[in-house]
Protein backbone atom coordinates (compact mmCIF):
# COMPACT_ATOMS: atom_id res chain seq x y z
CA UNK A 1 -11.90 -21.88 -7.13
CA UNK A 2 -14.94 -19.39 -8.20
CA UNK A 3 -13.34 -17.07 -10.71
CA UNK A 4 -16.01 -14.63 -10.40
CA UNK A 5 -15.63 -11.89 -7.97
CA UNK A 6 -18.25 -11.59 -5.01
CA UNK A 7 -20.88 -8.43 -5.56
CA UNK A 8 -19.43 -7.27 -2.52
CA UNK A 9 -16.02 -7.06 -4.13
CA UNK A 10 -17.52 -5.45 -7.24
CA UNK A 11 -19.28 -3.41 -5.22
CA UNK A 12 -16.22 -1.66 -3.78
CA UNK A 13 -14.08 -2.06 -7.16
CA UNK A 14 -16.31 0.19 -8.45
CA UNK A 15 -16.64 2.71 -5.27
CA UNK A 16 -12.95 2.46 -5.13
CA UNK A 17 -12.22 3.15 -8.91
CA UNK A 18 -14.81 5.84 -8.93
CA UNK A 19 -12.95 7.69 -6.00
CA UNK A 20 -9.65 7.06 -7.62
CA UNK A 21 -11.00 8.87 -11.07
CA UNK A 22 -12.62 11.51 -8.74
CA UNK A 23 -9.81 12.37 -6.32
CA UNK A 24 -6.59 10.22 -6.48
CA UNK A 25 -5.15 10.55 -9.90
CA UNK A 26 -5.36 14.48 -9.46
CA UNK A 27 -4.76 14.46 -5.65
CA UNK A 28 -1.08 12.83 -6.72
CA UNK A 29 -0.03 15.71 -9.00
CA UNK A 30 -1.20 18.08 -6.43
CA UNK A 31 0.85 15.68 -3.78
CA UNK A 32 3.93 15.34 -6.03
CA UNK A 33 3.96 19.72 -6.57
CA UNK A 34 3.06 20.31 -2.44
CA UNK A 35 5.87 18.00 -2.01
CA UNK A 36 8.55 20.11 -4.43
CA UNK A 37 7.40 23.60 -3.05
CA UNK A 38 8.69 21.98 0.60
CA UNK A 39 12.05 22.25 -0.86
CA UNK A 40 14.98 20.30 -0.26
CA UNK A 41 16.95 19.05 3.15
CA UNK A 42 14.44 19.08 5.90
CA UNK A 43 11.48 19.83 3.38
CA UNK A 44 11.93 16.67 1.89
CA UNK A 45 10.26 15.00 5.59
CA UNK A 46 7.24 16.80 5.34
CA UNK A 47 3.81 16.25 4.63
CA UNK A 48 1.84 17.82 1.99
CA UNK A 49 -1.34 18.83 3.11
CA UNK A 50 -3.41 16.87 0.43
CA UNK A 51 -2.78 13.57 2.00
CA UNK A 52 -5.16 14.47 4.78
CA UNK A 53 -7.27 15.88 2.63
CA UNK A 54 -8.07 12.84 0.39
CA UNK A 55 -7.97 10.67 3.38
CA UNK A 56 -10.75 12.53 4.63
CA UNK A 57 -12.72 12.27 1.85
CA UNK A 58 -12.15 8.58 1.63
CA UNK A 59 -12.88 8.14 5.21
CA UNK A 60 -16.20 10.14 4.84
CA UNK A 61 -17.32 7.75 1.92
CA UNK A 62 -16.63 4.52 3.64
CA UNK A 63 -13.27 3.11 1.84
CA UNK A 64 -11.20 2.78 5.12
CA UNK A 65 -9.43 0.29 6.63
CA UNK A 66 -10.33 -1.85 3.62
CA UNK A 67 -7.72 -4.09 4.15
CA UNK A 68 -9.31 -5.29 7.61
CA UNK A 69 -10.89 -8.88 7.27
CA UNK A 70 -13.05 -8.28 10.86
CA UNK A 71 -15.84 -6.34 10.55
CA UNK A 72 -15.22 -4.43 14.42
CA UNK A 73 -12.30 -3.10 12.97
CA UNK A 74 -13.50 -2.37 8.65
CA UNK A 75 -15.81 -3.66 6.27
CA UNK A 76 -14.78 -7.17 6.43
CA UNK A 77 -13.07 -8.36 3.43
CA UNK A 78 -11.88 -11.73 3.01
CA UNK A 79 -8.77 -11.88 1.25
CA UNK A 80 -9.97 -12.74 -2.29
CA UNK A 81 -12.48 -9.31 -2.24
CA UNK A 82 -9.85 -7.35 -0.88
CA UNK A 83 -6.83 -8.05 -3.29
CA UNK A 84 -8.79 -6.29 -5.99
CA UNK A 85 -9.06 -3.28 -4.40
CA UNK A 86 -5.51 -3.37 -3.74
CA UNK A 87 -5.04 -3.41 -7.36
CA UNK A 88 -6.95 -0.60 -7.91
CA UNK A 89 -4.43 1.30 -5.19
CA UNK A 90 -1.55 0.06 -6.17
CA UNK A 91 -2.01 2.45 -9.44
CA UNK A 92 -0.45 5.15 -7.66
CA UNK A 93 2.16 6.06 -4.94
CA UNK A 94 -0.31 7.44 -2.37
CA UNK A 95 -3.52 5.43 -3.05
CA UNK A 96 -2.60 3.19 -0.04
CA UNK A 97 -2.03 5.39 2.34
CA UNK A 98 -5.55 7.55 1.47
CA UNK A 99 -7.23 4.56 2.29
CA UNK A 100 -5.70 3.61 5.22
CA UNK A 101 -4.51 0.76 3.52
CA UNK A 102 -0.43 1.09 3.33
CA UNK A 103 2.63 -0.90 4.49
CA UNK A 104 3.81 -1.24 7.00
CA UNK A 105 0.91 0.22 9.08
CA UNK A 106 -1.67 -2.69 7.75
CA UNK A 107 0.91 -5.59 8.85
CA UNK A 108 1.36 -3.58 12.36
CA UNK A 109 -2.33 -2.93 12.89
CA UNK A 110 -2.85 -7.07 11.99
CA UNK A 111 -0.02 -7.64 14.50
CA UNK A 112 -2.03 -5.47 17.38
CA UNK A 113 -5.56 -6.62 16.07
CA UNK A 114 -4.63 -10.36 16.75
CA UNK A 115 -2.00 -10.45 19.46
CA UNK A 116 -2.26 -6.87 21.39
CA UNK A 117 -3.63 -6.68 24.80
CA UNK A 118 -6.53 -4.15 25.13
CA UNK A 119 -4.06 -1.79 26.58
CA UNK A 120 -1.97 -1.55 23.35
CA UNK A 121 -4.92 -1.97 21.34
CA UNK A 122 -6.50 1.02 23.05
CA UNK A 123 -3.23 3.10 23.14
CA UNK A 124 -1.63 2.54 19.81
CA UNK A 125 -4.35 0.65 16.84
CA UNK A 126 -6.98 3.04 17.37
CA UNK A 127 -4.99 5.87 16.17
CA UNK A 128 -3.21 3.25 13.56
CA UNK A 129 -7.18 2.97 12.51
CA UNK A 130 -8.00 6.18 12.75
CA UNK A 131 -5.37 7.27 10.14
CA UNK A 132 -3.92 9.90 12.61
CA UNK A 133 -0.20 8.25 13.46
CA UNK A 134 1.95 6.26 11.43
CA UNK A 135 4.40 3.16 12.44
CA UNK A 136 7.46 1.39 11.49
CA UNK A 137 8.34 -2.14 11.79
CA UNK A 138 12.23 -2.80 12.82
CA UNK A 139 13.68 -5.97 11.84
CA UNK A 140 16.39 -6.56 9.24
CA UNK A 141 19.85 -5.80 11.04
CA UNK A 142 23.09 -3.90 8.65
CA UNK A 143 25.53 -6.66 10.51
CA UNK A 144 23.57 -10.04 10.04
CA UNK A 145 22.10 -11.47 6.86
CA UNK A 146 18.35 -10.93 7.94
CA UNK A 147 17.27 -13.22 5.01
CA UNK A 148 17.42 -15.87 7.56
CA UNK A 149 15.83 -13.99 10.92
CA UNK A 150 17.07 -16.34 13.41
CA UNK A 151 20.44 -14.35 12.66
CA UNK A 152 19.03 -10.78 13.94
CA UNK A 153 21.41 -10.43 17.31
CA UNK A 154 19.15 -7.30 18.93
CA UNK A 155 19.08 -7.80 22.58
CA UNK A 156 15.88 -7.46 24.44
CA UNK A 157 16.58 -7.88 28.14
CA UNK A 158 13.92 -8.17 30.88
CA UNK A 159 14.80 -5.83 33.81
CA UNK A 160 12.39 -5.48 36.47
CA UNK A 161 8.95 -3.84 35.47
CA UNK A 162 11.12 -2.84 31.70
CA UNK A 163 13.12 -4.36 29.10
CA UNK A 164 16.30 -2.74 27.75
CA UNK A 165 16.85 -3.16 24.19
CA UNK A 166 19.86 -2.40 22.25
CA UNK A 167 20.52 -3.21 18.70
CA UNK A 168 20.82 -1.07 15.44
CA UNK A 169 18.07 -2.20 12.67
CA UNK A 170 17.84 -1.21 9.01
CA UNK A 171 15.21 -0.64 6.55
CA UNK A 172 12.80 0.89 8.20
CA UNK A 173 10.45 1.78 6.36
CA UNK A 174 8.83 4.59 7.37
CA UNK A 175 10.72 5.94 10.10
CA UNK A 176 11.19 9.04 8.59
CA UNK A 177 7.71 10.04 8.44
CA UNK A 178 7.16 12.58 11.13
CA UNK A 179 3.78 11.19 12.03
CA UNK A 180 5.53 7.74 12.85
CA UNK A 181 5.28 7.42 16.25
CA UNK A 182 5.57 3.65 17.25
CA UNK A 183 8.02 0.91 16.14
CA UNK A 184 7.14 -2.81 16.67
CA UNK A 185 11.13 -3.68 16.73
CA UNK A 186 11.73 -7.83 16.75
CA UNK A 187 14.69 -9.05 18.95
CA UNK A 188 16.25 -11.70 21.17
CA UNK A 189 14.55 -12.24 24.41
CA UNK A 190 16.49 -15.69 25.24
CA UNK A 191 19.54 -16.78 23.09
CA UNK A 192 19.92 -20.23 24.50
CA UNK A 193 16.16 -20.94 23.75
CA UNK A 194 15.14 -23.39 20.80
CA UNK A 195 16.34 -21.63 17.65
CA UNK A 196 12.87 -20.29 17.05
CA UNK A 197 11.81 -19.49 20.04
CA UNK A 198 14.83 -16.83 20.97
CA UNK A 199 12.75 -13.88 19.48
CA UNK A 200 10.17 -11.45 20.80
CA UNK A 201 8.19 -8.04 19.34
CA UNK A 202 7.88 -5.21 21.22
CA UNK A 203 6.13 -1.63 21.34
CA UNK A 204 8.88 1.01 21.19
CA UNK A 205 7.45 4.64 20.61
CA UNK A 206 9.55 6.46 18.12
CA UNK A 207 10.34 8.94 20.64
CA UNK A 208 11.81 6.91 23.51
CA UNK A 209 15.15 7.63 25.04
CA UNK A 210 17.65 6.20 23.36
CA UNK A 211 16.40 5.67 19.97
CA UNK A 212 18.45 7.20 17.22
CA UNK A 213 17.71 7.77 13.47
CA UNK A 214 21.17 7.51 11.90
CA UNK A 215 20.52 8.21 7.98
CA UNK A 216 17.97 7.46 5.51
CA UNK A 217 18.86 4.57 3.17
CA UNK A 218 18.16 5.92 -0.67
CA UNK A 219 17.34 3.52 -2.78
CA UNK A 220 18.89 3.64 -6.71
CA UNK A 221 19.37 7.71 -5.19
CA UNK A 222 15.50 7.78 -4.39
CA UNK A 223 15.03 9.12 -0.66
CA UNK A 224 11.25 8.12 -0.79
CA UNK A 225 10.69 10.84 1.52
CA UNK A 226 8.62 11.83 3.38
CA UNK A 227 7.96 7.85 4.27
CA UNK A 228 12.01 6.70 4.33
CA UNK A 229 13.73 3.88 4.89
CA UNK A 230 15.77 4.77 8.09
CA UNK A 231 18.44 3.00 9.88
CA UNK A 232 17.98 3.05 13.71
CA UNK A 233 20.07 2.90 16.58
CA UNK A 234 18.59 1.67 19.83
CA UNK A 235 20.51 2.30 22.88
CA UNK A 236 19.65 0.90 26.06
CA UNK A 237 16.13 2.09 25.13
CA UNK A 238 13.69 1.45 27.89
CA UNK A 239 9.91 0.59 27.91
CA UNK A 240 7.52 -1.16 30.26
CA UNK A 241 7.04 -4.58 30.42
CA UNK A 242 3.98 -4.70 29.40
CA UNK A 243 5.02 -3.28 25.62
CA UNK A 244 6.08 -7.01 24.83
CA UNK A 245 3.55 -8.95 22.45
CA UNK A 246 1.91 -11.90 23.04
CA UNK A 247 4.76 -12.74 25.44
CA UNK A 248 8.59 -13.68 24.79
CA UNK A 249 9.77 -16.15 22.34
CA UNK A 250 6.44 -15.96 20.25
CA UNK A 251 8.00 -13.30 17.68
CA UNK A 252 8.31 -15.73 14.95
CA UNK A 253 4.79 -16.93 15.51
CA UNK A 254 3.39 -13.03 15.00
CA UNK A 255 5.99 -13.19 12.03
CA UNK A 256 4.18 -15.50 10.48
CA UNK A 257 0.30 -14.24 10.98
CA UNK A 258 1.72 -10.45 10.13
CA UNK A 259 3.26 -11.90 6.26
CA UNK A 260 0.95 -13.67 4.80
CA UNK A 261 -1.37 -11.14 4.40
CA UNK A 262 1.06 -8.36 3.82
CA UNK A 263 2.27 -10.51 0.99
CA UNK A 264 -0.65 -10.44 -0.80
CA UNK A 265 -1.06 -6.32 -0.22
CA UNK A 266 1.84 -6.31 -1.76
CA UNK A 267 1.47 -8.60 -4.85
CA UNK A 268 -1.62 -7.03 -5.51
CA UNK A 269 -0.42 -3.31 -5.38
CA UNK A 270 2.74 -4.68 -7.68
CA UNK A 271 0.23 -5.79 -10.31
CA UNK A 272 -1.53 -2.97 -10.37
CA UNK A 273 1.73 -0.75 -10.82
CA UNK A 274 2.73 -2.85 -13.62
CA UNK A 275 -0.98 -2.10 -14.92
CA UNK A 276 0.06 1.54 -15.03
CA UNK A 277 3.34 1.16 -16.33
CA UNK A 278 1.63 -1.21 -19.49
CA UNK A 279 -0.66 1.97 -19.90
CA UNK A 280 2.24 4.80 -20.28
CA UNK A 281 3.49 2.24 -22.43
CA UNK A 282 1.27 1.93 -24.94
CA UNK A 283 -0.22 5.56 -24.74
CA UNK A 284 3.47 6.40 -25.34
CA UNK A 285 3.85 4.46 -28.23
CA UNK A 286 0.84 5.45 -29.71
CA UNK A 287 2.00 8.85 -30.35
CA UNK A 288 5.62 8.37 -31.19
CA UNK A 289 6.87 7.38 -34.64
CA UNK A 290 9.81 6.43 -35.86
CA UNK A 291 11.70 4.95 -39.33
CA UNK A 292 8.14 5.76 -40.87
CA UNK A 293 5.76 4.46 -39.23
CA UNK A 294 4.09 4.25 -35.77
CA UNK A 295 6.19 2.36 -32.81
CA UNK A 296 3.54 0.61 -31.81
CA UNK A 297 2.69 -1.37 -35.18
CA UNK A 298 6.53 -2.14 -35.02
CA UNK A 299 7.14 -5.91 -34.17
CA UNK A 300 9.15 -5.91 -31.25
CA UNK A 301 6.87 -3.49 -29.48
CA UNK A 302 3.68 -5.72 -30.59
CA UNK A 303 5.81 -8.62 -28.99
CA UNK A 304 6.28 -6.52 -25.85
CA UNK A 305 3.02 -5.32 -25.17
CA UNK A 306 1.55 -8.99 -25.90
CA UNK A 307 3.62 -10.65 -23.11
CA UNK A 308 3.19 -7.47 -20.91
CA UNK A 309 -0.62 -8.23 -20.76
CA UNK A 310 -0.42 -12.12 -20.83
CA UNK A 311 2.13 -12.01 -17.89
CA UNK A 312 0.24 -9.71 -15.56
CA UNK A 313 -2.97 -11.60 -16.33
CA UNK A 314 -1.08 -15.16 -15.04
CA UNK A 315 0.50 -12.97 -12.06
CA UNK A 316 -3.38 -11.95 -11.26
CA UNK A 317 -4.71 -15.00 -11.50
CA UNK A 318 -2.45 -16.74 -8.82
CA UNK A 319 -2.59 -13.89 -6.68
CA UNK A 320 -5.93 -14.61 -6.38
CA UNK A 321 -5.69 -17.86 -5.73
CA UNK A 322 -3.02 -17.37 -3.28
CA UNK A 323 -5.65 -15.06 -1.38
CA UNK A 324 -9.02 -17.11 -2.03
CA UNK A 325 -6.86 -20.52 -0.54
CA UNK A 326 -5.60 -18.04 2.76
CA UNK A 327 -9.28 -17.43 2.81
CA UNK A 328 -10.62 -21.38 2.80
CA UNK A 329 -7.40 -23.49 4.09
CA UNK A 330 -5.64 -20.72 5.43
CA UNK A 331 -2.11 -18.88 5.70
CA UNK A 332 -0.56 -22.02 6.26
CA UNK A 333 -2.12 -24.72 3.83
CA UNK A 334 -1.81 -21.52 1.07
CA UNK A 335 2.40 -21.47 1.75
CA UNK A 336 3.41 -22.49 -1.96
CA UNK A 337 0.88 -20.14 -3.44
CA UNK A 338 2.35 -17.43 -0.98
CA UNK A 339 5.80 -17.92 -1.90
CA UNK A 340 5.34 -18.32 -5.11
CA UNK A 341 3.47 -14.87 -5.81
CA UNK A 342 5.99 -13.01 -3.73
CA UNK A 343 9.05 -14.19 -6.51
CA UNK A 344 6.08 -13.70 -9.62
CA UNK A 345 4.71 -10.83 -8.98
CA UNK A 346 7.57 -8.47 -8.67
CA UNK A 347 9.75 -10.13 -11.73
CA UNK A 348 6.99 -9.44 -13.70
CA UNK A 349 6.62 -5.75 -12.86
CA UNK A 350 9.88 -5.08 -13.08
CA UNK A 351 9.87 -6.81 -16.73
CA UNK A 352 6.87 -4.41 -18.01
CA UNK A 353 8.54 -1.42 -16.38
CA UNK A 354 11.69 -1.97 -18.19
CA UNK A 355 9.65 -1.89 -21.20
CA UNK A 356 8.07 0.80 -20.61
CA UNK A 357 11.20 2.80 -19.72
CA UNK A 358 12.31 1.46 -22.92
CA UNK A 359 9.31 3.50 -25.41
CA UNK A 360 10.05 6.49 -23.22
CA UNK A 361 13.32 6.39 -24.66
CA UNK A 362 15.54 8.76 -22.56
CA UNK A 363 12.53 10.52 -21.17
CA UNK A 364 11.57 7.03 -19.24
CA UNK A 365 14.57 7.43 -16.88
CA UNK A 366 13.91 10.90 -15.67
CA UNK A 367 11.36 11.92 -13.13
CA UNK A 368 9.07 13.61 -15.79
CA UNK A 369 6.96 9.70 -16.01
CA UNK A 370 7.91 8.31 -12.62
CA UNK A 371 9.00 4.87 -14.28
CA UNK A 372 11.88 5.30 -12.86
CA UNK A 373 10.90 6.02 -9.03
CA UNK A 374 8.28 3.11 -9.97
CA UNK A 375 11.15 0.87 -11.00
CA UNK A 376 13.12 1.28 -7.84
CA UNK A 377 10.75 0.67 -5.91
CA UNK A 378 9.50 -2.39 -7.50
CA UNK A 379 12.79 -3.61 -7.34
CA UNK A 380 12.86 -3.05 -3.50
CA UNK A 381 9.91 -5.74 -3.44
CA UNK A 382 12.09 -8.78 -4.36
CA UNK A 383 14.69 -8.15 -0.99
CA UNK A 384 11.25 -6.91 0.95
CA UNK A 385 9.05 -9.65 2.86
CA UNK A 386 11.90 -12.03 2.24
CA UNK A 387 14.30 -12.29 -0.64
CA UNK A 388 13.31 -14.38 -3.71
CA UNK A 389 15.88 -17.01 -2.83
CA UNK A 390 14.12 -17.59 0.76
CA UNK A 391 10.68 -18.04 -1.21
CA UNK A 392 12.04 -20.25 -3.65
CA UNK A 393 13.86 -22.58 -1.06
CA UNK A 394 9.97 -22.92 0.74
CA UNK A 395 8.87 -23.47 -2.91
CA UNK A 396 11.18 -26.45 -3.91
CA UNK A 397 10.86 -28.14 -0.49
CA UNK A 398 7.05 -28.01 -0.52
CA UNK A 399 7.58 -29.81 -4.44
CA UNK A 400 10.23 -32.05 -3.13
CA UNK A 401 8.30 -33.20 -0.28
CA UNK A 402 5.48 -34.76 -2.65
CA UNK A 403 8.09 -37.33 -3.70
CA UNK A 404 10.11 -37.75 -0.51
CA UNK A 405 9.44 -41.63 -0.77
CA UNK A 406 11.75 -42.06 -3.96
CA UNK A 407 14.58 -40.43 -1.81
């Protein structure tokens, strides 16, 4: 592996940090204040007006769709020079989204990109690429431990020219945004099939009959509003045939090509939050003191600091190996690597955020620093994608397989 990053990569580092300085870091205060002024109960779901704003701006300059490796649909990137850049975003809560480039909407726009037909392409990933909807993706299920997906029981039933779908889904992230307007929801198709072959993924727009917000799902008390994690009640919901992707039985196939990329967004994004979170720290401690002398030359907090850097340096490193081995052997020869970042990346955030909470003293779990909102989030990370045990059970059977012959 080449160490180095391409020029094209530090190319758009620097275009990227350079907007982030100019815009970003000042266009969240602004967000965070439009956001308050809303008010509470309904105001909470609404958007403040800088979001379009910024995205705009970023749009004019060329730093959309960054995440998209084909060139007809963004600049290009291959993994390795975009996981950088989603670093660099991953510093704040709404750099994502004002480059196009948040969750879920990249791993829906993949989905569409590489399995829609031309029809579903045309009618719902243009405005997906355009910035000008959002979407949610329905799969985890409040009655079945989703950990393992062949448990999710929602029925998707062919009838005619339409399949009915019923089924109540959980977690889904983004539902509450008013600008969502299409769910790819994952289901049953066949439930005698081959265990892997029972499920399908299907286009359901947000505002088909029968489809049901019931609450928003807080999470440590945050509501994450105006974005939400919703759970949704589908009821006899009814869309055309020709909403179904790729065809039936092939949802865990799309699984598959939609999460290995969307791991890496999300690894990347993790390290750079933990990059932030090591910076309050020691800004923090720099201008506290306490039993007379500064914090920071005390040894527990030289000790902290230390590992904080070390550890998001080795998270970094394999996160980029994860995404340059995607990018030579692909998804599936880079499976270990995959895994393995997915358990890393978030442990070790949450670790620096702790500590960081920590030198805020009582300060660091209020709003006023957003360590906390960062640390619930975070924390989210290890269930999201697929819990840390599922990872680690594809990690020790990958190991274990090397020495199958002594068994």
């Amino acid at each position: 592996m080449d160490f180095a990053y391409s020029d094209r990569c530090k190319d758009y580092q620097k275009r990227v940090q350079d907007f982030m300085d100019a815009h970003v870091y000042e266009g969240e205060e602004i967000y965070h204040r439009q956001h308050a002024e809303f008010g509470p109960g309904e105001g909470r779901w609404k958007i403040p007006p800088i979001i379009d704003e910024l995205k705009a701006k970023a749009k004019d300059a060329g730093l959309w769709n960054l995440f998209h490796p084909y060139k007809e649909w963004g600049p290009g990137l291959s993994n390795a020079d975009y996981a950088p850049l989603a670093e660099i975003m991953g510093r704040t809560h709404i750099g994502p989204e004002v480059f196009n480039c948040a969750a879920p909407d990249t791993g829906n726009m993949e989905v569409l990109m590489k399995y829609g037909t031309p029809e579903q392409q045309e009618q719902w990933l243009k405005p997906l690429l355009e910035g000008e909807i959002r979407s949610a993706f329905l799969m985890t299920e409040p009655a079945v431990a989703s950990s393992d997906a062949t448990n999710i029981e929602t029925d998707i039933k062919r009838d005619g020219d339409e399949y009915v779908i019923n089924g109540r889904k959980w977690w889904s992230s983004g539902a509450g945004d008013p600008r969502c307007k299409i769910y790819i929801v994952m289901g049953k198709t066949d439930k005698t099939a081959e265990r892997h072959k029972q499920q399908s993924q299907i286009l359901v727009p947000a505002d088909a009959a029968g489809v049901k917000i019931i609450r928003h799902l807080p999470v440590f008390g945050y509501d994450d509003a105006p974005h939400g994690h919703m759970e949704v009640e589908l009821n006899d919901v009814r869309v055309p045939a020709s909403n179904i992707i790729l065809g039936e039985g092939r949802g865990f196939e799309i699984a598959q090509g939609r999460l290995g990329p969307g791991r890496i967004h999300h690894c990347m994004r993790t390290i750079g939050a933990a990059e932030a979170a090591l910076e309050k720290m020691v800004k923090r401690l720099l201008t506290r003191e306490a039993f007379g002398k500064p914090i920071y030359k005390q040894t527990i907090w030289e000790q902290r600091i230390a590992e904080a850097r070390i550890d998001i340096e080795m998270s970094r490193l394999l996160t980029l190996k994860a995404a340059w081995m995607m990018d030579t052997v692909g998804n599936k020869g880079a499976q270990g690597e995959i895994a393995m970042i997915k358990v890393a990346a978030p442990k070790m955030a949450l670790k620096v955020i702790d500590d960081a909470i920590q030198a805020h003293g009582g300060a660091g779990v209020t709003t006023d620093f957003g360590l906390a909102n960062l640390y619930a989030g975070i924390r989210t990370l290890r269930l999201a994608d697929g819990p840390d045990e599922v990872h680690c059970r594809a990690i020790s059977r990958i190991e274990t397989k090397k020495y199958s012959n002594l068994a």
